[in-house]
N, C-alpha and C. Protein backbone atom coordinates (compact mmCIF):
# COMPACT_ATOMS: atom_id res chain seq x y z
N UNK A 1 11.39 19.07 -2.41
CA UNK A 1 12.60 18.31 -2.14
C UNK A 1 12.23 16.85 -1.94
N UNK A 2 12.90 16.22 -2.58
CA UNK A 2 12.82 14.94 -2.48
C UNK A 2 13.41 14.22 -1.40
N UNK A 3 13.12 12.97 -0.81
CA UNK A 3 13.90 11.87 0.15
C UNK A 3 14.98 11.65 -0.38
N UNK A 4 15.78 10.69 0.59
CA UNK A 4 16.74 9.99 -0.19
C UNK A 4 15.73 8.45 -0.10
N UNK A 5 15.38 7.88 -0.79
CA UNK A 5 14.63 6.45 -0.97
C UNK A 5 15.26 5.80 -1.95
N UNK A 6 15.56 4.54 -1.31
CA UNK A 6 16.61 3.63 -1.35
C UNK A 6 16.13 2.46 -1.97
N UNK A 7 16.55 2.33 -2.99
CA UNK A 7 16.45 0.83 -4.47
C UNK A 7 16.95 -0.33 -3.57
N UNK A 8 16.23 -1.37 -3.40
CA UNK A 8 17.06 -2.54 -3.20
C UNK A 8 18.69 -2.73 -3.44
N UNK A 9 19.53 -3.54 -3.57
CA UNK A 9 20.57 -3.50 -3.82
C UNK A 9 20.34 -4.23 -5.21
N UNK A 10 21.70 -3.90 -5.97
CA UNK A 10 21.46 -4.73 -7.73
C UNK A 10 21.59 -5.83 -7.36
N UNK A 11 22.13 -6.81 -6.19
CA UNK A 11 22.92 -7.88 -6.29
C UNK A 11 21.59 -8.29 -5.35
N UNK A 12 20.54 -7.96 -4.78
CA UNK A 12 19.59 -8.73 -3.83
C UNK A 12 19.29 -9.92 -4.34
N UNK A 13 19.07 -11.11 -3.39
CA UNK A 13 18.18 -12.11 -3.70
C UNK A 13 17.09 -12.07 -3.69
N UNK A 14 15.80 -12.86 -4.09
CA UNK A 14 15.31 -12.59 -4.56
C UNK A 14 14.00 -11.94 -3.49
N UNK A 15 14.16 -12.55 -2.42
CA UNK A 15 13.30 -12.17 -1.13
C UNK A 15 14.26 -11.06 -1.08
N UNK A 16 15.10 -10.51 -0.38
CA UNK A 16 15.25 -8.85 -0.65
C UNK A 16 14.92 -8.06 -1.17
N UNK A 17 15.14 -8.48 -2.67
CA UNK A 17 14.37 -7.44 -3.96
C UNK A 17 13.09 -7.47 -3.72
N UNK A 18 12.40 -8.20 -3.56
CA UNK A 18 10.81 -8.05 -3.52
C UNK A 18 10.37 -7.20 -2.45
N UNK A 19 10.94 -7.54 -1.13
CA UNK A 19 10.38 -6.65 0.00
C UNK A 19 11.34 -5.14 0.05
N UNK A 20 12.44 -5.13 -1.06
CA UNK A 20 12.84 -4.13 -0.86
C UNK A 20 12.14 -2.48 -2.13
N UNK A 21 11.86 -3.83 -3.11
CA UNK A 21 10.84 -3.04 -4.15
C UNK A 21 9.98 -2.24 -3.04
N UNK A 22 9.04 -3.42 -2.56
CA UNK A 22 7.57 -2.74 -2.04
C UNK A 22 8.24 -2.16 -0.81
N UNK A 23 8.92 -1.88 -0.11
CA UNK A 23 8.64 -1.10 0.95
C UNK A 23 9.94 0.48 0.39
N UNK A 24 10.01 0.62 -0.98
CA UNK A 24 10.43 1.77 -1.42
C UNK A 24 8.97 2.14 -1.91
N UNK A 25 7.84 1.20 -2.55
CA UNK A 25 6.77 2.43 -2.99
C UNK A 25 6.35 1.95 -1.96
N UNK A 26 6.07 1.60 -1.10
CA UNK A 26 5.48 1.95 0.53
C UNK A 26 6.07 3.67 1.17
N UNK A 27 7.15 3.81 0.53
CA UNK A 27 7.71 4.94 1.47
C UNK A 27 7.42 5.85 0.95
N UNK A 28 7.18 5.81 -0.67
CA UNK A 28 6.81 6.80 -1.79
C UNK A 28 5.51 7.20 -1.33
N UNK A 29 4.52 6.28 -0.95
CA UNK A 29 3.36 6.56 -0.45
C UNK A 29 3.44 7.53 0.54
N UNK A 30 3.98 7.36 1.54
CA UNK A 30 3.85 7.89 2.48
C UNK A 30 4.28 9.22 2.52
N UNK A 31 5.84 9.71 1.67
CA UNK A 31 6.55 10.86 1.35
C UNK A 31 5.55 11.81 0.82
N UNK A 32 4.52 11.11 -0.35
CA UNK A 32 3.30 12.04 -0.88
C UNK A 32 2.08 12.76 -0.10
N UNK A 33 1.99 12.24 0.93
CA UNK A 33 1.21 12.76 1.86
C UNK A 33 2.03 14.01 3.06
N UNK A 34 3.34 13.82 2.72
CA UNK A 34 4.23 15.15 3.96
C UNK A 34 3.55 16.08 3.61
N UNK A 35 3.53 16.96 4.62
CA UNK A 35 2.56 18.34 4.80
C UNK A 35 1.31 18.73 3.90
N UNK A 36 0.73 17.32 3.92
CA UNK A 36 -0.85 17.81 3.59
C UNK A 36 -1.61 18.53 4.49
N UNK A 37 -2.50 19.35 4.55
CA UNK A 37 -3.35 19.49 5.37
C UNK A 37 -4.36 18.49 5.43
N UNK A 38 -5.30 18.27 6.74
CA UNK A 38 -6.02 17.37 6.95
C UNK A 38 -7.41 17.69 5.61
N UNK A 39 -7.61 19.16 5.09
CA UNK A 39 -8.34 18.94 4.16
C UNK A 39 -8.00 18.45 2.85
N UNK A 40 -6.52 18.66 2.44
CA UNK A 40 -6.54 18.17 1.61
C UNK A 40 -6.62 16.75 1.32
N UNK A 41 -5.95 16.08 2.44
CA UNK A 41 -5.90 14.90 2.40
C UNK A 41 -7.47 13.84 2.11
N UNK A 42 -8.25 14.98 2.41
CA UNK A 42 -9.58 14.28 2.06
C UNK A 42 -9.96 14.88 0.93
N UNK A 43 -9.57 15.89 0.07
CA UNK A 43 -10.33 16.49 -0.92
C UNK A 43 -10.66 15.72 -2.51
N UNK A 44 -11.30 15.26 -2.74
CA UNK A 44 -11.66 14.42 -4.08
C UNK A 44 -10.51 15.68 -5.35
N UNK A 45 -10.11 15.01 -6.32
CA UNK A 45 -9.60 15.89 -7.15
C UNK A 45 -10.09 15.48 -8.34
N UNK A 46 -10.21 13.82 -8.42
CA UNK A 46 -11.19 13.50 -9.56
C UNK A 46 -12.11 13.53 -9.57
N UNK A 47 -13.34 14.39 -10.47
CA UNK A 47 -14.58 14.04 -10.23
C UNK A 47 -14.79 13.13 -10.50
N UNK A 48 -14.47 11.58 -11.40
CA UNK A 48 -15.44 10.63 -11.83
C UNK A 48 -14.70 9.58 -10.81
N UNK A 49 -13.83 9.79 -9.78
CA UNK A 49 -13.56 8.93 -8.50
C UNK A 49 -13.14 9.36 -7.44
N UNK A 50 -14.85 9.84 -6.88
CA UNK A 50 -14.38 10.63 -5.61
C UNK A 50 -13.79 10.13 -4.27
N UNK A 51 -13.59 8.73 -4.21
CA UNK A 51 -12.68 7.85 -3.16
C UNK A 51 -11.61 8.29 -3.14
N UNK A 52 -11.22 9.19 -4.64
CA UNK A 52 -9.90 8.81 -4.88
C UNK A 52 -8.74 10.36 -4.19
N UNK A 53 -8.62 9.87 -3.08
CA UNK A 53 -7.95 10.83 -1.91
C UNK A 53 -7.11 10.54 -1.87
N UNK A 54 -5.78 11.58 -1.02
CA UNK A 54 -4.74 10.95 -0.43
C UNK A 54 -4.68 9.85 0.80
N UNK A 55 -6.08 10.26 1.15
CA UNK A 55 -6.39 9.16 2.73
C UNK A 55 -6.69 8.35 2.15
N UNK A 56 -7.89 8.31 1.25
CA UNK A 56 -8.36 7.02 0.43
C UNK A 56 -7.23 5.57 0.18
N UNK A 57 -6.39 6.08 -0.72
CA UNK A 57 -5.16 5.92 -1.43
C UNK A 57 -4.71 4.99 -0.18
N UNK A 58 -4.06 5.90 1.17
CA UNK A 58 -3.72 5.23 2.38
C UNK A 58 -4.27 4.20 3.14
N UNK A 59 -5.81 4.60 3.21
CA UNK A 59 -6.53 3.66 4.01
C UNK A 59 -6.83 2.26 2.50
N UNK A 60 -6.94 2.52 1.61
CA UNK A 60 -6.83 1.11 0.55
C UNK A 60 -5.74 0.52 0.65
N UNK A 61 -4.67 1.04 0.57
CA UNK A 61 -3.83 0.33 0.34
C UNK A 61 -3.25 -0.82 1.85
N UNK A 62 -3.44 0.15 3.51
CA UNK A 62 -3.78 -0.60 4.28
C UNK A 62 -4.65 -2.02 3.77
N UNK A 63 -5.36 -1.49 3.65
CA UNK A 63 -6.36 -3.09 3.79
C UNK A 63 -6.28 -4.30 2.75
N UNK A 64 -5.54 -3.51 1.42
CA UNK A 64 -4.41 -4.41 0.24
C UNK A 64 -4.01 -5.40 1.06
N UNK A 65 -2.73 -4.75 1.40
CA UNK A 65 -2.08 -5.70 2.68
C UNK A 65 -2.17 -6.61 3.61
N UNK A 66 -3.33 -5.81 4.13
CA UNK A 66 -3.99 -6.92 4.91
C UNK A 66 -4.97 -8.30 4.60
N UNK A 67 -5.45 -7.99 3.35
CA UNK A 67 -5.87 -8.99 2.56
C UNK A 67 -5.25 -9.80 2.08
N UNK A 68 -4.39 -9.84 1.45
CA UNK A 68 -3.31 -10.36 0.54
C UNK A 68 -2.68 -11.38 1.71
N UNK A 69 -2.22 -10.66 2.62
CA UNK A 69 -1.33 -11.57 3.88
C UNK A 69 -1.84 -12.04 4.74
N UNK A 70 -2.72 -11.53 6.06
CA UNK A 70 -3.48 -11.79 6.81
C UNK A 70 -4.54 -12.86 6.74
N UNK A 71 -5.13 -12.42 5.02
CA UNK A 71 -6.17 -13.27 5.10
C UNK A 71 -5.61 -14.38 3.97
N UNK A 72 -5.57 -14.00 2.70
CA UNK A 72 -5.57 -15.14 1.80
C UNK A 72 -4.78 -15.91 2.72
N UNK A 73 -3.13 -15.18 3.00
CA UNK A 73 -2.14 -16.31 3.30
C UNK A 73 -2.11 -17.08 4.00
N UNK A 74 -2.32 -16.21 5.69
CA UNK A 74 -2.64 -16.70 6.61
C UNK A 74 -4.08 -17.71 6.41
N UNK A 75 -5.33 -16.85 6.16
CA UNK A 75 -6.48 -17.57 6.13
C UNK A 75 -7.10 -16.79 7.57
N UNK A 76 -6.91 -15.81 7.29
CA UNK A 76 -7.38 -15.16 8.65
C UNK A 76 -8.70 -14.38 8.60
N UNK A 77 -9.17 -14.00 9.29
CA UNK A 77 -10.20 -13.55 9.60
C UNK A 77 -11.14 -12.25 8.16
N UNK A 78 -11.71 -12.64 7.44
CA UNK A 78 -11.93 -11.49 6.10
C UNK A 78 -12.84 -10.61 6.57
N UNK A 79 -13.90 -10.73 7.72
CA UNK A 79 -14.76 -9.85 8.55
C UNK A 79 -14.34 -8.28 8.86
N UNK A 80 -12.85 -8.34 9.01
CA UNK A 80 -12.47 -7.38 10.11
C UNK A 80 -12.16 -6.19 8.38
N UNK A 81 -11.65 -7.02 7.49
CA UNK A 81 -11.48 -6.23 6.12
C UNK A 81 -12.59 -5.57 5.68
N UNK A 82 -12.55 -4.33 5.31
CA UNK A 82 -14.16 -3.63 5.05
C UNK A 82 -13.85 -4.19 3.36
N UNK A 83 -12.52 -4.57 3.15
CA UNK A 83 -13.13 -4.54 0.99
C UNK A 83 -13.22 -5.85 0.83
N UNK A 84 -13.29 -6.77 1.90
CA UNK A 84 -13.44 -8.27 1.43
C UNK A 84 -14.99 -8.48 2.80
N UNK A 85 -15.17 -7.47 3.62
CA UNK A 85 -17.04 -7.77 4.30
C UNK A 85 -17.77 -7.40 3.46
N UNK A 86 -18.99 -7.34 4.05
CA UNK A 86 -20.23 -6.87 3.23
C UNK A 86 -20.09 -5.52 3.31
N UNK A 87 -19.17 -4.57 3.25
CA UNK A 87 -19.47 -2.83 3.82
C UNK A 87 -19.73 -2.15 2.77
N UNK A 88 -20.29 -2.92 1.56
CA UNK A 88 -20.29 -2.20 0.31
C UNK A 88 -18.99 -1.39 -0.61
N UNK A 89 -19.38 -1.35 -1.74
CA UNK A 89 -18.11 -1.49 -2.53
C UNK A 89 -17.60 0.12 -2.03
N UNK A 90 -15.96 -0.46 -2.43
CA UNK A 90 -15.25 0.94 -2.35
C UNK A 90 -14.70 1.15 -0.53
N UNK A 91 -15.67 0.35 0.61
CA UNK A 91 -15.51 0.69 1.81
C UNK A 91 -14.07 0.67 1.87
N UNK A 92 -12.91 0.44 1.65
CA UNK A 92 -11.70 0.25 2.02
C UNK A 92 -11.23 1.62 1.68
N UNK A 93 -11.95 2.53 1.01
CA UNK A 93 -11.74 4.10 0.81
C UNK A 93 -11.94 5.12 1.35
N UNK A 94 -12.70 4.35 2.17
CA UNK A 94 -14.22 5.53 2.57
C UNK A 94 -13.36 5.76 4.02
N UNK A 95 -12.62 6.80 4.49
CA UNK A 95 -12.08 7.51 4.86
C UNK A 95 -12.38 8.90 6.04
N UNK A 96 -13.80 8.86 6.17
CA UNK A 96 -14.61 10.04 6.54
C UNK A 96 -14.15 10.34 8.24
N UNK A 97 -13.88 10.80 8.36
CA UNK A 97 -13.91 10.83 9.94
C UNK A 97 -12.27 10.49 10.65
N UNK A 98 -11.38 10.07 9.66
CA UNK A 98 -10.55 9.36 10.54
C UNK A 98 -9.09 10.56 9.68
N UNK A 99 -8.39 10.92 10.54
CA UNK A 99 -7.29 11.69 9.92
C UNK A 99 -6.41 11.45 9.74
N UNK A 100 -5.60 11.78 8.72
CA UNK A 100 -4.32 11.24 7.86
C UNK A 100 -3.53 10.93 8.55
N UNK A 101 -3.12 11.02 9.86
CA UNK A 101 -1.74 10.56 10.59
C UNK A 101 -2.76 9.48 11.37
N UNK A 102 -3.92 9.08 11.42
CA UNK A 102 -4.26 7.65 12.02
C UNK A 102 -3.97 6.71 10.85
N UNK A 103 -4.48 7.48 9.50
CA UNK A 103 -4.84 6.21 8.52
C UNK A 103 -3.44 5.79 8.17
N UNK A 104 -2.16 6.87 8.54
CA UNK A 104 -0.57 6.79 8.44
C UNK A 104 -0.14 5.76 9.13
N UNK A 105 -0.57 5.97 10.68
CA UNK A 105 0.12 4.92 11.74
C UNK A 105 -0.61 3.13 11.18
N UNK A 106 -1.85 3.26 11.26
CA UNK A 106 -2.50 1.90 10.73
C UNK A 106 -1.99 1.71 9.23
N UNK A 107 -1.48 1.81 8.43
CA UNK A 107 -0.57 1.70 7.03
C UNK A 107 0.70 1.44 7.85
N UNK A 108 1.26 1.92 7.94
CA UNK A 108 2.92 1.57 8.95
C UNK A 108 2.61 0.30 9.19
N UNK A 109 1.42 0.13 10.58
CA UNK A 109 1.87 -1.01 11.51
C UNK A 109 1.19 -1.98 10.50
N UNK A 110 0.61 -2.12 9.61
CA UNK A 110 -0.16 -3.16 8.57
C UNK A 110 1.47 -3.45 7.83
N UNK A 111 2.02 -2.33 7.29
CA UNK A 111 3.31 -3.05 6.74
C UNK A 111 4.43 -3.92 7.37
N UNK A 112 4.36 -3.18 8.63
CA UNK A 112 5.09 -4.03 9.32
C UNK A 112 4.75 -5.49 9.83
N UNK A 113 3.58 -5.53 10.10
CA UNK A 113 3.44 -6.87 10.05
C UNK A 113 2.77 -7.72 8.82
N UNK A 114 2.94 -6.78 7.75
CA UNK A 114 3.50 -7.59 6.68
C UNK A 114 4.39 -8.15 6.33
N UNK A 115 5.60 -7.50 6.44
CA UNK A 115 7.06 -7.62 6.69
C UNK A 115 7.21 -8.97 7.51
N UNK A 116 6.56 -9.30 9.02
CA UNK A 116 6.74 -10.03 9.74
C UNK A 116 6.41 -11.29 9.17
N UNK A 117 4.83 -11.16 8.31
CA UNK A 117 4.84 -12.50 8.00
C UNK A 117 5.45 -13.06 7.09
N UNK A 118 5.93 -12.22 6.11
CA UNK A 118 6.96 -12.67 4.93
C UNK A 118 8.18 -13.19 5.28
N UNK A 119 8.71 -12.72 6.52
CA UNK A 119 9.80 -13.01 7.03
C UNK A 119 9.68 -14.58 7.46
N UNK A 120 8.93 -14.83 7.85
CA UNK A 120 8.50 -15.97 9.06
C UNK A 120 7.90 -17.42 7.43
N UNK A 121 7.95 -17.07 6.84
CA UNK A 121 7.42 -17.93 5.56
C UNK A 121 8.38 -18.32 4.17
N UNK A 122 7.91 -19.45 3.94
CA UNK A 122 8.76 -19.33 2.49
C UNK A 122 7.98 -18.57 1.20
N UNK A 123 8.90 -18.48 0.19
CA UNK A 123 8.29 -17.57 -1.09
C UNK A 123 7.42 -18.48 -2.04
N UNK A 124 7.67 -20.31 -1.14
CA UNK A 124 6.39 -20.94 -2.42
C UNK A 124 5.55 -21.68 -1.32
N UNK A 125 5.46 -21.27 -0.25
CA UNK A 125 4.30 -20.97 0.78
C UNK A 125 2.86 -20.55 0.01
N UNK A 126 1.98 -21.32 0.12
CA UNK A 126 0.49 -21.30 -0.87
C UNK A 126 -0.24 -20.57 0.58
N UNK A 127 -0.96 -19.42 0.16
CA UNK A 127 -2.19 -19.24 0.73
C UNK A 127 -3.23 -20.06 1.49
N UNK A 128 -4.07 -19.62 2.22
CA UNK A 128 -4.87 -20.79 2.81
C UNK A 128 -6.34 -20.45 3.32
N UNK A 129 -6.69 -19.30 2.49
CA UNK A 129 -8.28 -19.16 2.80
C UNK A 129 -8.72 -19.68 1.88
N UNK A 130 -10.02 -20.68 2.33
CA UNK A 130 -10.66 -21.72 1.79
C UNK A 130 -12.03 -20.55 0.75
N UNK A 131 -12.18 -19.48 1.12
CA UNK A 131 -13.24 -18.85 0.50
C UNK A 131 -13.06 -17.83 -1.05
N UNK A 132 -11.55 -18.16 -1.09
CA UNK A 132 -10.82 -17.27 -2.20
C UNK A 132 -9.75 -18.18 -3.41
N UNK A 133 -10.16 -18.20 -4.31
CA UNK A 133 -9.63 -18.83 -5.17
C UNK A 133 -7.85 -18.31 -5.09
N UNK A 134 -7.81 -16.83 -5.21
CA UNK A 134 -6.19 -16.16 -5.52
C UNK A 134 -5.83 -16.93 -3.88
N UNK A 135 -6.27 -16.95 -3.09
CA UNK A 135 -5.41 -17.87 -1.76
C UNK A 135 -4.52 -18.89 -2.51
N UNK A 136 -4.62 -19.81 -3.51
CA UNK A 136 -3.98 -20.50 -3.96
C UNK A 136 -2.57 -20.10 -4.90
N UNK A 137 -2.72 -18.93 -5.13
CA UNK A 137 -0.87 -18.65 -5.29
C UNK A 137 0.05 -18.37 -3.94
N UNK A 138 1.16 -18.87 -4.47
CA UNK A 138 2.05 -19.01 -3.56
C UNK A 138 2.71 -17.51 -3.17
N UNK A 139 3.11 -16.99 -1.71
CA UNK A 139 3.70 -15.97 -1.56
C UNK A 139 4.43 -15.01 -2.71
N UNK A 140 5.28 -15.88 -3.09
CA UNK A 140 6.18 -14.78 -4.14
C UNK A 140 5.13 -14.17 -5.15
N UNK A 141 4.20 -14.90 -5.35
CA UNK A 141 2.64 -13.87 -6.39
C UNK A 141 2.37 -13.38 -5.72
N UNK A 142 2.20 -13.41 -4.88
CA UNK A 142 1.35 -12.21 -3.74
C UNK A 142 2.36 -11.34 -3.18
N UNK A 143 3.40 -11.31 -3.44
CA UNK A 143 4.47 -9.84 -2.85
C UNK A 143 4.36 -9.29 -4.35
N UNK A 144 4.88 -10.19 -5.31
CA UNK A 144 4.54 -9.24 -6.78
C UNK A 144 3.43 -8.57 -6.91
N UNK A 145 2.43 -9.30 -6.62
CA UNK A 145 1.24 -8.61 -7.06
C UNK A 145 1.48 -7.32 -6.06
N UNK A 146 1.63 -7.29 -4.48
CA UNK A 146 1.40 -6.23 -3.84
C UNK A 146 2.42 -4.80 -4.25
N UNK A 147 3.78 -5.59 -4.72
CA UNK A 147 4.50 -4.67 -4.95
C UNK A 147 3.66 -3.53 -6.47
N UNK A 148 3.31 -4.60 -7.35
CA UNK A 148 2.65 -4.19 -8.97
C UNK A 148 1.46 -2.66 -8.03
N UNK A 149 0.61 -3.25 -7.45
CA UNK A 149 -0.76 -2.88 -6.47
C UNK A 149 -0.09 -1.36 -5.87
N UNK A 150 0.86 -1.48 -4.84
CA UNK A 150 1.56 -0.30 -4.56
C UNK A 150 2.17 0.23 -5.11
N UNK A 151 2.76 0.33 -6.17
CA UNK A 151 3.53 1.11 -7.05
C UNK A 151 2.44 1.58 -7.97
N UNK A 152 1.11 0.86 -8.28
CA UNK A 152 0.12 1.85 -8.98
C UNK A 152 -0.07 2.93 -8.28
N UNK A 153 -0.41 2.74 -6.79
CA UNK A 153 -0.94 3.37 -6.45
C UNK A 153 -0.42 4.73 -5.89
N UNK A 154 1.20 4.23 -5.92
CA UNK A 154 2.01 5.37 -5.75
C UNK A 154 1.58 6.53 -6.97
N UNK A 155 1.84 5.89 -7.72
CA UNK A 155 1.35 6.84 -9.26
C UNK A 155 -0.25 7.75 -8.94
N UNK A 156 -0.95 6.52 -8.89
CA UNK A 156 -2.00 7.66 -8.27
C UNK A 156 -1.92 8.94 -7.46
N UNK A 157 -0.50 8.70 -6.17
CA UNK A 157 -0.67 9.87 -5.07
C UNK A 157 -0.17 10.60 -6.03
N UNK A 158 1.09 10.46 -6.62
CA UNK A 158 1.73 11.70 -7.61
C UNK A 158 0.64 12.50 -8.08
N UNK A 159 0.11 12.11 -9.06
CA UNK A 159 -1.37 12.78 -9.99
C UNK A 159 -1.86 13.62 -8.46
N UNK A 160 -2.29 12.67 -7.99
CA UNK A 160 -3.71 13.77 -6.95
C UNK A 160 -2.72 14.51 -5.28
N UNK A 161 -1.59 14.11 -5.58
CA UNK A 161 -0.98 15.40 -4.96
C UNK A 161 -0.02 16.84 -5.77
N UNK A 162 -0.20 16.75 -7.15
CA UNK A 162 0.64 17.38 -7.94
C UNK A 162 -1.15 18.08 -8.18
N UNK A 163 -2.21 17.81 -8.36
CA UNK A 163 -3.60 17.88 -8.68
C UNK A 163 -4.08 19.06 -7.43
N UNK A 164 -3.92 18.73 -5.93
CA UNK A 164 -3.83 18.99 -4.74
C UNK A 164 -3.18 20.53 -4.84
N UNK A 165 -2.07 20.54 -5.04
CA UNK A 165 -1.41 21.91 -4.39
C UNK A 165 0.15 22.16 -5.22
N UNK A 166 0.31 20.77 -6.37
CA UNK A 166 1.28 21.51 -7.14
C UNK A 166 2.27 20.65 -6.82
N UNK A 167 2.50 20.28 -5.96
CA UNK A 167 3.85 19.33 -5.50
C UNK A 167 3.77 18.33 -6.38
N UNK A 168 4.72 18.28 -6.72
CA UNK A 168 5.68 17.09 -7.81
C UNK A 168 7.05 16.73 -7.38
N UNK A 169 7.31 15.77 -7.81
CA UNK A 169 8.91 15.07 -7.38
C UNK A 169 8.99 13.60 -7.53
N UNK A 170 9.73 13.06 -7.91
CA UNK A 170 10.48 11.67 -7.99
C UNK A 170 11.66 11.76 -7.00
N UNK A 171 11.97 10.37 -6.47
CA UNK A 171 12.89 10.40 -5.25
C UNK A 171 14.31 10.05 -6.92
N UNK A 172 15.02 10.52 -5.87
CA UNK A 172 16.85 10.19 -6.59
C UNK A 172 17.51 9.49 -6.02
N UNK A 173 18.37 8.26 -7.03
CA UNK A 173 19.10 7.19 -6.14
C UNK A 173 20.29 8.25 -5.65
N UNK A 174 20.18 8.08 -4.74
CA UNK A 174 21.77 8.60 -3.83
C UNK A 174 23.21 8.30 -4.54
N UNK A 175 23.60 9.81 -4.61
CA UNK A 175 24.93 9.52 -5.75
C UNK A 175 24.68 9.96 -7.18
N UNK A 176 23.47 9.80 -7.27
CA UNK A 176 22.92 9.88 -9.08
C UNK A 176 22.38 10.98 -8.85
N UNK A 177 22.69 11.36 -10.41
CA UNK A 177 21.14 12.60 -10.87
C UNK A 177 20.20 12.58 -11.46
């Protein structure tokens, strides 16, 4: 059974549509992970990308976010990010130890104060970490890009939760079939 998950409106401007895009495949994300078990949620399904989990998926896309906003935009701290420190490649995947309703709540509160800073900014607001070239596009590239970034990755959970245990589904606009 599917959600009801909710399309922007046709008539949004243009800051609506954008944060209303990404926080529908934000929710898609999250809908794909309902009643996993904690093993599955870690179980590799691809062999030639074994990061590639439902936690994985969660805990990357956390730290997307936090890159993109926190750091390019803001110019904030890139240390605390395991895929922009030295933690070796892929660390923003690596998932081991920590269980799907932590890597859930830290994805939530990362969106939400994503949300916050988009709110608090304009859409041709330029980035401002001095150590990253993409810092130099302005917000509205960097919600596209995140929205483009999360909606891949939504696609990914589909595959490796339909891969997982069979579950498949697309959400339906409310009203439609």
């Amino acid at each position: 059974m599917s959600p009801s998950l909710e399309r922007p409106p046709l008539q949004a401007d243009e800051r609506a549509a954008l944060i209303g895009w990404l926080d529908l495949q934000r929710q898609i994300l999250r809908w794909r992970c309902e009643g996993l078990s904690e093993a599955d949620a870690h179980r590799s399904v691809v062999p030639t990308s074994p990061a590639m989990t439902m936690a994985g998926i969660i805990g990357h896309m956390r730290w997307v976010e936090h890159a993109w906003l926190e750091v390019l935009f803001l110019g904030g701290d890139k240390t605390r990010n395991p895929s922009l420190a030295a933690a070796g490649e892929d660390a923003d995947w690596r998932t081991d130890g920590i269980s799907l309703k932590q890597l859930l709540t830290e994805y939530e509160a990362q969106c939400v104060r994503s949300n916050e800073i988009v709110a608090e900014a304009s859409l041709d607001d330029v980035g401002r970490h001095p150590d990253y070239r993409d810092s130099n596009a302005n917000l509205r590239w960097m919600l596209i890009h995140l929205v483009e970034e999360t909606g891949r990755h939504a696609g990914h959970a589909d595959i490796v939760r339909e891969l997982l245990d069979g579950a498949k589904g697309y959400y339906r606009v409310p009203g439609k079939t």
